[in-house]
N, C-alpha and C. Protein backbone atom coordinates (compact mmCIF):
# COMPACT_ATOMS: atom_id res chain seq x y z
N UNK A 1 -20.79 -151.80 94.79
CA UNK A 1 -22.13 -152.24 95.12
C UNK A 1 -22.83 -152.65 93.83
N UNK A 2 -23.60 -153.81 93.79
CA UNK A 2 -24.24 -154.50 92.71
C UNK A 2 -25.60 -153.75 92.34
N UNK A 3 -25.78 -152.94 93.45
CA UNK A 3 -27.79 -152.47 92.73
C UNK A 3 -28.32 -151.40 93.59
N UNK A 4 -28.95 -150.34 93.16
CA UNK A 4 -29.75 -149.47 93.75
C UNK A 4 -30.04 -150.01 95.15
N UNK A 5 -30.36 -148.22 95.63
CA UNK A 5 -30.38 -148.87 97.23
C UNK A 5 -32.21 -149.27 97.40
N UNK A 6 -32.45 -150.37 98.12
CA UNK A 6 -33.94 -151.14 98.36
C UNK A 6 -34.73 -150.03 98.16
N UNK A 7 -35.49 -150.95 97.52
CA UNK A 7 -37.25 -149.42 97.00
C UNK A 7 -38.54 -150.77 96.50
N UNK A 8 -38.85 -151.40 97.56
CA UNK A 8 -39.99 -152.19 97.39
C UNK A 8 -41.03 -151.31 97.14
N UNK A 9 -40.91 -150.80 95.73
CA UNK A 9 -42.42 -150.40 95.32
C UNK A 9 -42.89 -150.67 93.99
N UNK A 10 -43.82 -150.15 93.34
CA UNK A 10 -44.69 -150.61 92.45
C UNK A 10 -43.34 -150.79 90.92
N UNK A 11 -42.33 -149.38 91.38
CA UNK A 11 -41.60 -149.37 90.40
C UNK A 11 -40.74 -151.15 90.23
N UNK A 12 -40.05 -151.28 91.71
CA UNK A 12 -39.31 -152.19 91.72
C UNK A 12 -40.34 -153.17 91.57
N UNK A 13 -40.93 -153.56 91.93
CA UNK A 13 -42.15 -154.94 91.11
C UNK A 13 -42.17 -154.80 89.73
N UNK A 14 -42.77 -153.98 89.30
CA UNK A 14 -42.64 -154.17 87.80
C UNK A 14 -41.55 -154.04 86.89
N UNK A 15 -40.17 -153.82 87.28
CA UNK A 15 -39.09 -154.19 86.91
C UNK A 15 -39.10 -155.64 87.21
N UNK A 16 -38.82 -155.96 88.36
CA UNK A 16 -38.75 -157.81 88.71
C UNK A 16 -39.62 -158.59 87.43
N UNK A 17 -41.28 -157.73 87.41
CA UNK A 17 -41.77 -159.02 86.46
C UNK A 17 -41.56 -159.13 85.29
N UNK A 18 -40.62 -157.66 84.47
CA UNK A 18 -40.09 -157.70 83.27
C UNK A 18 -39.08 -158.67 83.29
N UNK A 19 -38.63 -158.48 83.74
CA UNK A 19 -36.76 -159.55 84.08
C UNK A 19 -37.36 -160.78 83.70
N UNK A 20 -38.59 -161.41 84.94
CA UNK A 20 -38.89 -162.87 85.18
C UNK A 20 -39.02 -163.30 83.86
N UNK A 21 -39.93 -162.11 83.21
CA UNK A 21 -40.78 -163.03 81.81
C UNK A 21 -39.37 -162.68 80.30
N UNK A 22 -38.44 -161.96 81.08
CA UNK A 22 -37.57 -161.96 79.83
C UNK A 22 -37.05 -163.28 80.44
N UNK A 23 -36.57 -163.25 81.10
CA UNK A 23 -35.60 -164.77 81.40
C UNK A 23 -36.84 -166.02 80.80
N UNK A 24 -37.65 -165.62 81.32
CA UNK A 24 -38.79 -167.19 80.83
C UNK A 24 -38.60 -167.02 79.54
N UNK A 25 -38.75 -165.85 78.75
CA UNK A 25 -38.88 -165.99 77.44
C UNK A 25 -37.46 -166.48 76.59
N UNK A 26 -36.18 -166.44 77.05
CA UNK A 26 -35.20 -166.41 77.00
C UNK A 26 -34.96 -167.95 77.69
N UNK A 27 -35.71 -168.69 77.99
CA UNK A 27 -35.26 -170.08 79.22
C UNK A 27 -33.98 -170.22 80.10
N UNK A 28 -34.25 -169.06 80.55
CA UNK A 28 -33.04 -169.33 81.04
C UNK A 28 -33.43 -169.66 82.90
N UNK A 29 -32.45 -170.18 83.44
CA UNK A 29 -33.51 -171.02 84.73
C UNK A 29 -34.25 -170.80 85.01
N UNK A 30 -35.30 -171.54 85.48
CA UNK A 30 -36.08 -171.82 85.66
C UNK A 30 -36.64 -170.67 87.40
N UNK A 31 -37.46 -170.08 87.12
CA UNK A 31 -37.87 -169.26 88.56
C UNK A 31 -38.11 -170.27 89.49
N UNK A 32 -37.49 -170.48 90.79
CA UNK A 32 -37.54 -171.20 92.02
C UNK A 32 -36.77 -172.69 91.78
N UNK A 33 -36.19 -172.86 90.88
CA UNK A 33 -35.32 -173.31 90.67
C UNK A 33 -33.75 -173.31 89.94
N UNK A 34 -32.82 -172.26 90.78
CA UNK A 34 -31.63 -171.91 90.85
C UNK A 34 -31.35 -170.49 89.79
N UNK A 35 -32.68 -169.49 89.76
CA UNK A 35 -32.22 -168.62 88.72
C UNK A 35 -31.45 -167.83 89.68
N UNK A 36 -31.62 -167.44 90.81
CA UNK A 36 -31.08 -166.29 91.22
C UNK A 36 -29.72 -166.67 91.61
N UNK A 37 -29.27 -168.14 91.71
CA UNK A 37 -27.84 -168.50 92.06
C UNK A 37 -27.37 -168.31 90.66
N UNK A 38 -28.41 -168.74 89.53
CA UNK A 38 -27.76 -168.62 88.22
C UNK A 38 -27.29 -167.48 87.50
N UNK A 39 -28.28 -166.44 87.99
CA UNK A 39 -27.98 -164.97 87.53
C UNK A 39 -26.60 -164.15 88.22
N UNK A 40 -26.90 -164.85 89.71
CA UNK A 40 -25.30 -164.06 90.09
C UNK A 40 -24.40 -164.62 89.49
N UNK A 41 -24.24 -165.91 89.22
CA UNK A 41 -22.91 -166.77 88.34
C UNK A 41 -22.60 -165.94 87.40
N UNK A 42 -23.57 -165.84 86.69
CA UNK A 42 -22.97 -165.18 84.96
C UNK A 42 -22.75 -163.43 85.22
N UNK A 43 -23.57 -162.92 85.96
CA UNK A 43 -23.06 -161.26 86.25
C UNK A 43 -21.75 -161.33 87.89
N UNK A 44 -21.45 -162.15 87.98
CA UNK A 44 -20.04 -162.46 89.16
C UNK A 44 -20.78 -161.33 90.35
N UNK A 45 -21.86 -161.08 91.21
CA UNK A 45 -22.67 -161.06 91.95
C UNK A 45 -22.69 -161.71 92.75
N UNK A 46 -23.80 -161.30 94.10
CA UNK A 46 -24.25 -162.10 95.18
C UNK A 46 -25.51 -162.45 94.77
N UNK A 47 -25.88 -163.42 94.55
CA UNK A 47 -27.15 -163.85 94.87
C UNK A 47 -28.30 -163.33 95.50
N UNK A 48 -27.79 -162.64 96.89
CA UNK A 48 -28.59 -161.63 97.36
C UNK A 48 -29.21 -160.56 96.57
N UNK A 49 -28.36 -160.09 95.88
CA UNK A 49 -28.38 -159.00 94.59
C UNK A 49 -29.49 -159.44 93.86
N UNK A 50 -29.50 -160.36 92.89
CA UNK A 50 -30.13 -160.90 92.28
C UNK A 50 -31.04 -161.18 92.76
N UNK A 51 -32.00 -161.82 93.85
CA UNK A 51 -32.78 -161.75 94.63
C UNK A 51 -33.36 -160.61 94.89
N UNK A 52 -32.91 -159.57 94.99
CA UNK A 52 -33.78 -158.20 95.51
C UNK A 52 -34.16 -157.76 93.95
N UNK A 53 -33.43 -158.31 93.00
CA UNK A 53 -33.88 -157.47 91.48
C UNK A 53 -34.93 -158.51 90.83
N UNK A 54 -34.72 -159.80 91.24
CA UNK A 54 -36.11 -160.79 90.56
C UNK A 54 -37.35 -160.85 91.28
N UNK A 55 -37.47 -160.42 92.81
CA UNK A 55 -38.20 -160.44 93.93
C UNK A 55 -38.52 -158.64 93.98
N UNK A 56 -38.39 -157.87 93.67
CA UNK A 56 -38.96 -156.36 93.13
C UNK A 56 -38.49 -155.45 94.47
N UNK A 57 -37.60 -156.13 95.23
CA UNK A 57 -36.91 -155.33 96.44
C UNK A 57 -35.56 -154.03 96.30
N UNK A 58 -35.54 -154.23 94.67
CA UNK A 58 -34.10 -153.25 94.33
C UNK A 58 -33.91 -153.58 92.50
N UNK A 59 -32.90 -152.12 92.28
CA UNK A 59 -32.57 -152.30 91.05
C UNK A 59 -31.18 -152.64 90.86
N UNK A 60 -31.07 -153.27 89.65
CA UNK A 60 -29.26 -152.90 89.61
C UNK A 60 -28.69 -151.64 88.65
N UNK A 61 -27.42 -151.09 89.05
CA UNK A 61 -27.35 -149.67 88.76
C UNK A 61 -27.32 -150.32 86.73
N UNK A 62 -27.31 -149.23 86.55
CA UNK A 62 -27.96 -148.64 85.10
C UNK A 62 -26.65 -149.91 84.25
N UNK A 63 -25.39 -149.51 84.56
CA UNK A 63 -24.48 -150.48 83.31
C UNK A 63 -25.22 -151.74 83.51
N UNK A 64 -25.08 -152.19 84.98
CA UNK A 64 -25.44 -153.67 84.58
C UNK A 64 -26.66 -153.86 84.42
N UNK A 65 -28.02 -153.05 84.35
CA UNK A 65 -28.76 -153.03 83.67
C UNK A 65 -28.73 -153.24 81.87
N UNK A 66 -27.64 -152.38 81.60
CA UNK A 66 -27.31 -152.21 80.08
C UNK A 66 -26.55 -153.81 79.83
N UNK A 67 -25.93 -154.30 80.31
CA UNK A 67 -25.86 -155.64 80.30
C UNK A 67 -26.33 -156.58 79.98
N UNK A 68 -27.86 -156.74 81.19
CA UNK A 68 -28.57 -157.56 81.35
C UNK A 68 -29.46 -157.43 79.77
N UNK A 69 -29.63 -156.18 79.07
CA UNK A 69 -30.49 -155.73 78.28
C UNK A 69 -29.64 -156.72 76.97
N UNK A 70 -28.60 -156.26 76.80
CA UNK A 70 -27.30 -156.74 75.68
C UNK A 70 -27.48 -158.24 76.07
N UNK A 71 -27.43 -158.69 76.83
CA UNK A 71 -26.99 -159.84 76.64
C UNK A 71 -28.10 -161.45 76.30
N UNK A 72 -29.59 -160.63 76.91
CA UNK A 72 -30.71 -161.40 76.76
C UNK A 72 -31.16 -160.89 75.50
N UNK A 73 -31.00 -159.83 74.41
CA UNK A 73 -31.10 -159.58 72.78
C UNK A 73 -32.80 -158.58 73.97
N UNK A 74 -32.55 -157.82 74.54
CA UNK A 74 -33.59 -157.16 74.88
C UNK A 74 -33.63 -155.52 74.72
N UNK A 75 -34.44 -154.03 74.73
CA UNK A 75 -33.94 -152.84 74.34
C UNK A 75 -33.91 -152.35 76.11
N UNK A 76 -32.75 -151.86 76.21
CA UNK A 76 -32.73 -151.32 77.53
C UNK A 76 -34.02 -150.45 77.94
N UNK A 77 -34.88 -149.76 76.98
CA UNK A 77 -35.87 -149.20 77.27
C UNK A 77 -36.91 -149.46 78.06
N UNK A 78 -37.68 -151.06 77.58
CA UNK A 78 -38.31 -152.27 78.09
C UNK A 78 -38.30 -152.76 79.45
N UNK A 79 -36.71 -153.26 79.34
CA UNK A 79 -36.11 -153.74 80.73
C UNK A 79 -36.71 -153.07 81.78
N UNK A 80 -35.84 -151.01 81.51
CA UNK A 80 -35.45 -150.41 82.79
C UNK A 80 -36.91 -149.60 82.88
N UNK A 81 -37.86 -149.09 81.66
CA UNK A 81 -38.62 -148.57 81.69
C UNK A 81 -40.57 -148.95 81.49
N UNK A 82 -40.08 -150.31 80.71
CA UNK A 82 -41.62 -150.75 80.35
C UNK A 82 -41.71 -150.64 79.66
N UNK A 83 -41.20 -149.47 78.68
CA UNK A 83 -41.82 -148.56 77.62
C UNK A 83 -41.22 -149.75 75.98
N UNK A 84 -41.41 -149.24 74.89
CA UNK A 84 -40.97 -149.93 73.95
C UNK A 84 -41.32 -150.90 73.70
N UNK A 85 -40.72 -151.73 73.04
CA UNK A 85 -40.65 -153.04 72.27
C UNK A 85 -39.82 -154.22 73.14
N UNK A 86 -39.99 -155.18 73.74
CA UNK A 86 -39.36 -155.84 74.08
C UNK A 86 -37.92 -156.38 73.93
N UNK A 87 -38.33 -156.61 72.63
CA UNK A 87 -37.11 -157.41 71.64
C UNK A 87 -36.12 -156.28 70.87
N UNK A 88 -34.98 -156.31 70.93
CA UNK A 88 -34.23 -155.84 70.11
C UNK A 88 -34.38 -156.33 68.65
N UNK A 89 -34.26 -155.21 68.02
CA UNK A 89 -34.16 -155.48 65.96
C UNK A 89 -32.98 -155.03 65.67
N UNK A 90 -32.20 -155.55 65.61
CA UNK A 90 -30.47 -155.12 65.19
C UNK A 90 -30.85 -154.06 63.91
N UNK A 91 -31.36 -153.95 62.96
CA UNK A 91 -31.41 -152.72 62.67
C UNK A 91 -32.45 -151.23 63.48
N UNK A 92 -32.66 -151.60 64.21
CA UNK A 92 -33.76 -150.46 65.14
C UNK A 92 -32.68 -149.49 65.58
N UNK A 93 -32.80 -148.25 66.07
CA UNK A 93 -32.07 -147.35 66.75
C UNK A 93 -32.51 -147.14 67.80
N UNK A 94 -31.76 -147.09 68.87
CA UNK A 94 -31.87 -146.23 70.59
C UNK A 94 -31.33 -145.51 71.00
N UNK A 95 -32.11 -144.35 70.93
CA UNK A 95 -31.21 -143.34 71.75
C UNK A 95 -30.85 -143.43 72.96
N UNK A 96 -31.59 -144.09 73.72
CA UNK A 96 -30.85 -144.58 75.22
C UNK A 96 -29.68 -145.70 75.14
N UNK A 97 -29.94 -146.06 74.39
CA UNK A 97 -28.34 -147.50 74.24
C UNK A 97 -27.63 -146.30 74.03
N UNK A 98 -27.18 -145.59 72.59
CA UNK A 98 -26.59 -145.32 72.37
C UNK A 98 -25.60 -143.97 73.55
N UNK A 99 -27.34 -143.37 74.46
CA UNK A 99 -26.23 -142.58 75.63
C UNK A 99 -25.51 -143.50 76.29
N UNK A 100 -26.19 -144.78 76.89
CA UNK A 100 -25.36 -145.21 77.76
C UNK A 100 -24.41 -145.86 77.29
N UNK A 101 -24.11 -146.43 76.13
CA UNK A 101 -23.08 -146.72 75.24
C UNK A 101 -21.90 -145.57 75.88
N UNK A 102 -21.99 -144.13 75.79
CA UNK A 102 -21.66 -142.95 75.48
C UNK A 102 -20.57 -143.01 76.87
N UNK A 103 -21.73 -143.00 77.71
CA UNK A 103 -21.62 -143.24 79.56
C UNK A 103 -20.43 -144.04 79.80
N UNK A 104 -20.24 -145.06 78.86
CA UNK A 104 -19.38 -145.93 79.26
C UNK A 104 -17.90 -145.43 79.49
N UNK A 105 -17.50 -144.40 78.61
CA UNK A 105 -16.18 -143.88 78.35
C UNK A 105 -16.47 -142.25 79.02
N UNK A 106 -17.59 -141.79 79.49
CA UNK A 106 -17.20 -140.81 80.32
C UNK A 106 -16.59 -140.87 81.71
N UNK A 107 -16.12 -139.88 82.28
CA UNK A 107 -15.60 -139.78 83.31
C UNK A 107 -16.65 -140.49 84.94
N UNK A 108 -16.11 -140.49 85.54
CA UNK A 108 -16.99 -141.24 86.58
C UNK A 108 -17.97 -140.05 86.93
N UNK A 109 -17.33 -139.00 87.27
CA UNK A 109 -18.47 -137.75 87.59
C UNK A 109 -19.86 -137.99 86.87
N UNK A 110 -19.88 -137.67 85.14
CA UNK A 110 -20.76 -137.75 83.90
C UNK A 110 -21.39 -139.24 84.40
N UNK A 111 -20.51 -140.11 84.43
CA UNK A 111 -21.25 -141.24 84.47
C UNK A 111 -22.47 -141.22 85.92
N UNK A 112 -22.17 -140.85 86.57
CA UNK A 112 -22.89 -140.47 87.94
C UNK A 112 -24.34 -139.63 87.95
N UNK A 113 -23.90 -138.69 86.84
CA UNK A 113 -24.72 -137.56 86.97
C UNK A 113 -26.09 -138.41 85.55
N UNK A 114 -25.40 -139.11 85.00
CA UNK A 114 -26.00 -139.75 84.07
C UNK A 114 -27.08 -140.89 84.66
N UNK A 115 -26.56 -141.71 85.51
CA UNK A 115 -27.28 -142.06 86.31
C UNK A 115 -28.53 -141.70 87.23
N UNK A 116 -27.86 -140.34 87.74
CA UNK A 116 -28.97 -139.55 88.30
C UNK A 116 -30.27 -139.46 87.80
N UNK A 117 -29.81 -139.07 86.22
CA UNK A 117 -31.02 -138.51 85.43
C UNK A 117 -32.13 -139.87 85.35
N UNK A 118 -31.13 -141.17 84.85
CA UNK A 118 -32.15 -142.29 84.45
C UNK A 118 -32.46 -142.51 86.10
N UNK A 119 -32.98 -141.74 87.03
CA UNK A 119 -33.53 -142.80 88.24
C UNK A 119 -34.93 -141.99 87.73
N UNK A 120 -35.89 -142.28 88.71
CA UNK A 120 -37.11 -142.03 88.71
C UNK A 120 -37.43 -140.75 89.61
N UNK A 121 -38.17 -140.06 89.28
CA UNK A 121 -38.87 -138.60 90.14
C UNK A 121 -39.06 -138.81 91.71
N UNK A 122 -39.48 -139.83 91.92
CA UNK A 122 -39.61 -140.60 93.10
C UNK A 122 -38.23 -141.01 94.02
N UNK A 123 -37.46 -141.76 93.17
CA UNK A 123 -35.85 -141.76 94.06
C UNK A 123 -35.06 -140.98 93.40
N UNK A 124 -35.49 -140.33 93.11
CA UNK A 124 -34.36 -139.06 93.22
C UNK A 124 -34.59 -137.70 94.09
N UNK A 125 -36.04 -137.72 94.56
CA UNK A 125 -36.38 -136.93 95.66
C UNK A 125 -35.92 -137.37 96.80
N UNK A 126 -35.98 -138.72 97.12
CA UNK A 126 -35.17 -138.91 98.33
C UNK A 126 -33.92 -139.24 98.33
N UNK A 127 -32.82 -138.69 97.37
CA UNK A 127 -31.20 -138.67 97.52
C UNK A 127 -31.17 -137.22 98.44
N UNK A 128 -29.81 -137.45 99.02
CA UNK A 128 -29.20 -136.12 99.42
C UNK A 128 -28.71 -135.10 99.00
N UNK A 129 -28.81 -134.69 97.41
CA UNK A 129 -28.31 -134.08 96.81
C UNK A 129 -28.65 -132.47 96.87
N UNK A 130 -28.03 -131.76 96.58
CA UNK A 130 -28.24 -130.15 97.20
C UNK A 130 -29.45 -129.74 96.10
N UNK A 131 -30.17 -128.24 96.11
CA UNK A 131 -31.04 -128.05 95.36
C UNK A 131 -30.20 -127.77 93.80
N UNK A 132 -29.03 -126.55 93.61
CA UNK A 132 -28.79 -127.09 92.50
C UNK A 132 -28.28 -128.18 91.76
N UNK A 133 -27.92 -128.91 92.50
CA UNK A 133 -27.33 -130.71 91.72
C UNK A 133 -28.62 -131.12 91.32
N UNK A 134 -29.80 -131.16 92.32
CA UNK A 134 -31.11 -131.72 91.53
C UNK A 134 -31.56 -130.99 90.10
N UNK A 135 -30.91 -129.48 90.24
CA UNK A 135 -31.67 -128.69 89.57
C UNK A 135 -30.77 -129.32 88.02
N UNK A 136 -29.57 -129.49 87.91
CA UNK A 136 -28.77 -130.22 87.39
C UNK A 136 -29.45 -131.25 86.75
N UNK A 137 -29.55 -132.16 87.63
CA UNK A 137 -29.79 -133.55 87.37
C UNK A 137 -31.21 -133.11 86.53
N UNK A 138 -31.95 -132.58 87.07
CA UNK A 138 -33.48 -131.92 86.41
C UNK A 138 -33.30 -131.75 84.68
N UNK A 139 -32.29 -130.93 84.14
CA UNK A 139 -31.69 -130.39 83.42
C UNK A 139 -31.43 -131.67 82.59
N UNK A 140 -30.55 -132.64 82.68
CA UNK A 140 -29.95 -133.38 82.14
C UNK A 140 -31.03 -134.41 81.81
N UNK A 141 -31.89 -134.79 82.99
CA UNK A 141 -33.13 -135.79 82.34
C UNK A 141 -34.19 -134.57 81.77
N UNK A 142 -34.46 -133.74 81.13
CA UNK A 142 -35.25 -133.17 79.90
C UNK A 142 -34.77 -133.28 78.91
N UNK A 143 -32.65 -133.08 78.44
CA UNK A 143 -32.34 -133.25 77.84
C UNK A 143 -32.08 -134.56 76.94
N UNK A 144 -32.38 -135.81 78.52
CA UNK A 144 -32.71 -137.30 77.78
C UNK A 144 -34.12 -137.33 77.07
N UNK A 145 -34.58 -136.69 77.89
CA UNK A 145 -36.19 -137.15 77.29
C UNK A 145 -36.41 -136.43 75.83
N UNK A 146 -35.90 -135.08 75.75
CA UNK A 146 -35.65 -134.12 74.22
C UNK A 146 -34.74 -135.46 73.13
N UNK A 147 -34.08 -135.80 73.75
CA UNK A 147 -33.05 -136.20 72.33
C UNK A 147 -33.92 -137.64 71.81
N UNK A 148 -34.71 -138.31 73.11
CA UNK A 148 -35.16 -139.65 72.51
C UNK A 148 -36.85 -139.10 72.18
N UNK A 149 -37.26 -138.33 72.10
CA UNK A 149 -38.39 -137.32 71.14
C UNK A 149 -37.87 -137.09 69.84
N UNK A 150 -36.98 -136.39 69.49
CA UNK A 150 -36.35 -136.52 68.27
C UNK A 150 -35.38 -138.06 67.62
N UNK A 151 -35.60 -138.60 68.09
CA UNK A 151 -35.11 -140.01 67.78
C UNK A 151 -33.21 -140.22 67.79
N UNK A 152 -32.97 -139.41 68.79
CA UNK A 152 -31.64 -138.95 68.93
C UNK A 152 -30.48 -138.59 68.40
N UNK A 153 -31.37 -137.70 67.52
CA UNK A 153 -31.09 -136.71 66.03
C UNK A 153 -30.61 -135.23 67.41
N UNK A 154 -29.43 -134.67 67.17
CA UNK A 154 -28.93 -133.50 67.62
C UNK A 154 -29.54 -132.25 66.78
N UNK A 155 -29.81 -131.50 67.78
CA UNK A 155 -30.34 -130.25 66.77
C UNK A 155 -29.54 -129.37 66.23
């Protein structure tokens, strides 16, 4: 599956209008004329996909988020969160690149549970997950939020 399951809300809008104005800023097609056929081309996608992530109806899961971030010179922070600096500075550091960098070569479980953590308070209350897996997942996003407080310096 190409993207989070549908969440038309304030979150998914303001993801969409980050995307729009990175792609504008980036020229890359033109909005209402062939971006969302263009965006599935280059990420090998449905269109549909792409459509629910430029139109604020859905996300796409976290790698191809990390993707989309890498490949437009953008900080995954920005993209997935708002937060930060727009633009990547090849000498700057991220502690979130560098977990999900990390993510890439863990096991699918880690990678899952990693995921968990980067969703939002909001969809992650409505997964099915038992009370200690949340309590888990709880656990693991303080420990994201601790390491990128310390600038993702290990204690």
């Amino acid at each position: 599956m190409d993207e989070e399951p549908l969440a038309k809300d304030e979150e998914a809008i303001a993801f969409a209008d980050r995307l729009n104005a990175l792609l504008d800023a980036r020229r890359f097609d033109e909005k209402g004329k062939g971006r969302q056929v263009a965006l599935a081309k280059k990420y090998g996608i449905t269109q549909a996909s792409t459509r629910k992530w430029l139109e604020g109806f859905g996300f796409p899961k976290t790698a191809q988020m990390m993707r989309i971030a890498r490949d437009f010179d953008c900080t995954f922070e920005w993209l997935a969160l708002g937060t930060g600096p727009r633009d990547t500075d090849p000498l700057s550091y991220s502690p979130h690149m560098e977990l999900l960098q990390r993510m890439e070569t863990a096991s699918p479980e880690t990678r899952k549970l990693i995921e968990l953590a980067l969703m939002s308070d909001s969809d992650l209350q409505a997964t099915n997950l038992s009370p200690s897996l949340k309590g888990l997942v709880g656990f693991v996003k303080q420990q994201i939020r601790e390491e990128g407080q310390r600038g993702g310096k290990p204690q």
